[in-house]
Protein backbone atom coordinates (compact mmCIF):
# COMPACT_ATOMS: atom_id res chain seq x y z
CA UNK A 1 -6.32 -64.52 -48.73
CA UNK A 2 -6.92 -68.34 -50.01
CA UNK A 3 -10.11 -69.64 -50.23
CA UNK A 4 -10.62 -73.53 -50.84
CA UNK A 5 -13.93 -74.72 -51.90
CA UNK A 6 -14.71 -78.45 -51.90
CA UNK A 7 -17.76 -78.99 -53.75
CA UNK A 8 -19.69 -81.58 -55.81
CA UNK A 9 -20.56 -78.62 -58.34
CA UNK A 10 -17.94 -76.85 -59.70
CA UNK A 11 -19.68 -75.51 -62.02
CA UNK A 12 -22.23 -73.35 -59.90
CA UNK A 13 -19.32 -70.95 -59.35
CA UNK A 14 -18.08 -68.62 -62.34
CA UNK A 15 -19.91 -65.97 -60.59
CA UNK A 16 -16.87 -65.55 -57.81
CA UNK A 17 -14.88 -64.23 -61.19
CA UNK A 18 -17.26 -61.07 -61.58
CA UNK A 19 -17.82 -57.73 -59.02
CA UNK A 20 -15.74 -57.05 -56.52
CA UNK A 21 -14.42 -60.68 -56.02
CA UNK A 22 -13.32 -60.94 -59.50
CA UNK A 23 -11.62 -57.61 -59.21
CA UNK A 24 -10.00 -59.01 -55.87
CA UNK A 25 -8.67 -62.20 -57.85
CA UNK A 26 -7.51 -60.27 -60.47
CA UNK A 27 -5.38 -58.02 -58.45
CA UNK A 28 -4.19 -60.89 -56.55
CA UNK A 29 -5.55 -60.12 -53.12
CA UNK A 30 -7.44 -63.07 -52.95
CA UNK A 31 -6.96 -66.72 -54.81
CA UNK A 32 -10.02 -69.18 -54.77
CA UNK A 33 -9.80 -72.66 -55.29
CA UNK A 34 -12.30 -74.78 -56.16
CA UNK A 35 -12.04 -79.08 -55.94
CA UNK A 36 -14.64 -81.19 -57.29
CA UNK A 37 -15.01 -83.77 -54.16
CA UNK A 38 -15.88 -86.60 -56.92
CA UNK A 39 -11.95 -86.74 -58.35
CA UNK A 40 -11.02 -88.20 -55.02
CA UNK A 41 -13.65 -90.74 -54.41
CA UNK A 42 -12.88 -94.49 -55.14
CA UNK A 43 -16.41 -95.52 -55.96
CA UNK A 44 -16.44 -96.37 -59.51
CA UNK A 45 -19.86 -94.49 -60.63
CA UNK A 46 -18.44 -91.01 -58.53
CA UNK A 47 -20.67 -91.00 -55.82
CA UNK A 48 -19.62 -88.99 -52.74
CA UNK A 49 -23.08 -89.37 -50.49
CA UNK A 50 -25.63 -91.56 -49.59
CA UNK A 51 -29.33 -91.26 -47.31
CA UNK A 52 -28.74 -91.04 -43.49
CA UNK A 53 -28.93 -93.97 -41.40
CA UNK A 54 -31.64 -94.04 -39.92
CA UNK A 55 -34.10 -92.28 -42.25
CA UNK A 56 -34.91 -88.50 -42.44
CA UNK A 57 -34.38 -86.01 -44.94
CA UNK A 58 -31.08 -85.09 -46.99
CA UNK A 59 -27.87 -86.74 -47.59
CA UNK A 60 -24.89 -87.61 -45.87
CA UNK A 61 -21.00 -87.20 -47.69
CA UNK A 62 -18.61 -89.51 -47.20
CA UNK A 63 -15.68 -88.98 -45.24
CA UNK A 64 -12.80 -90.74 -47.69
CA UNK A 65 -13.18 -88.46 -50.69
CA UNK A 66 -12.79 -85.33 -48.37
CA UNK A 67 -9.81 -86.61 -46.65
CA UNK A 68 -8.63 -87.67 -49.27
């Protein structure tokens, strides 16, 4: 099984490499792959969101660095 992970934290997952997941990647059953979203953006300071429009809480991604 492949599991692709598209995050703007990489670095919150070294815990998929212990337990039974790590044992599953290990024996080659399942392969996870994990892409920081901010290699692909074409902003020059990395930045991948921005607030809503509109107002309200949270943040919004863009679409170009996930396409891309």
């Amino acid at each position: 099984m492949k599991v692709d992970i598209l995050t703007l934290f990489p670095e919150m997952f070294p815990p998929l490499s212990t337990s039974i997941i790590g044992r599953a990647r290990d024996s080659g059953k399942l392969e996870i792959v994990i892409t920081d979203i901010r290699d692909y953006t074409l902003d020059k300071h990395k930045k991948c969101d921005d607030y809503p429009f509109g107002g309200g809480a949270g943040l919004v991604m863009y679409a170009q660095p996930i396409a891309d």
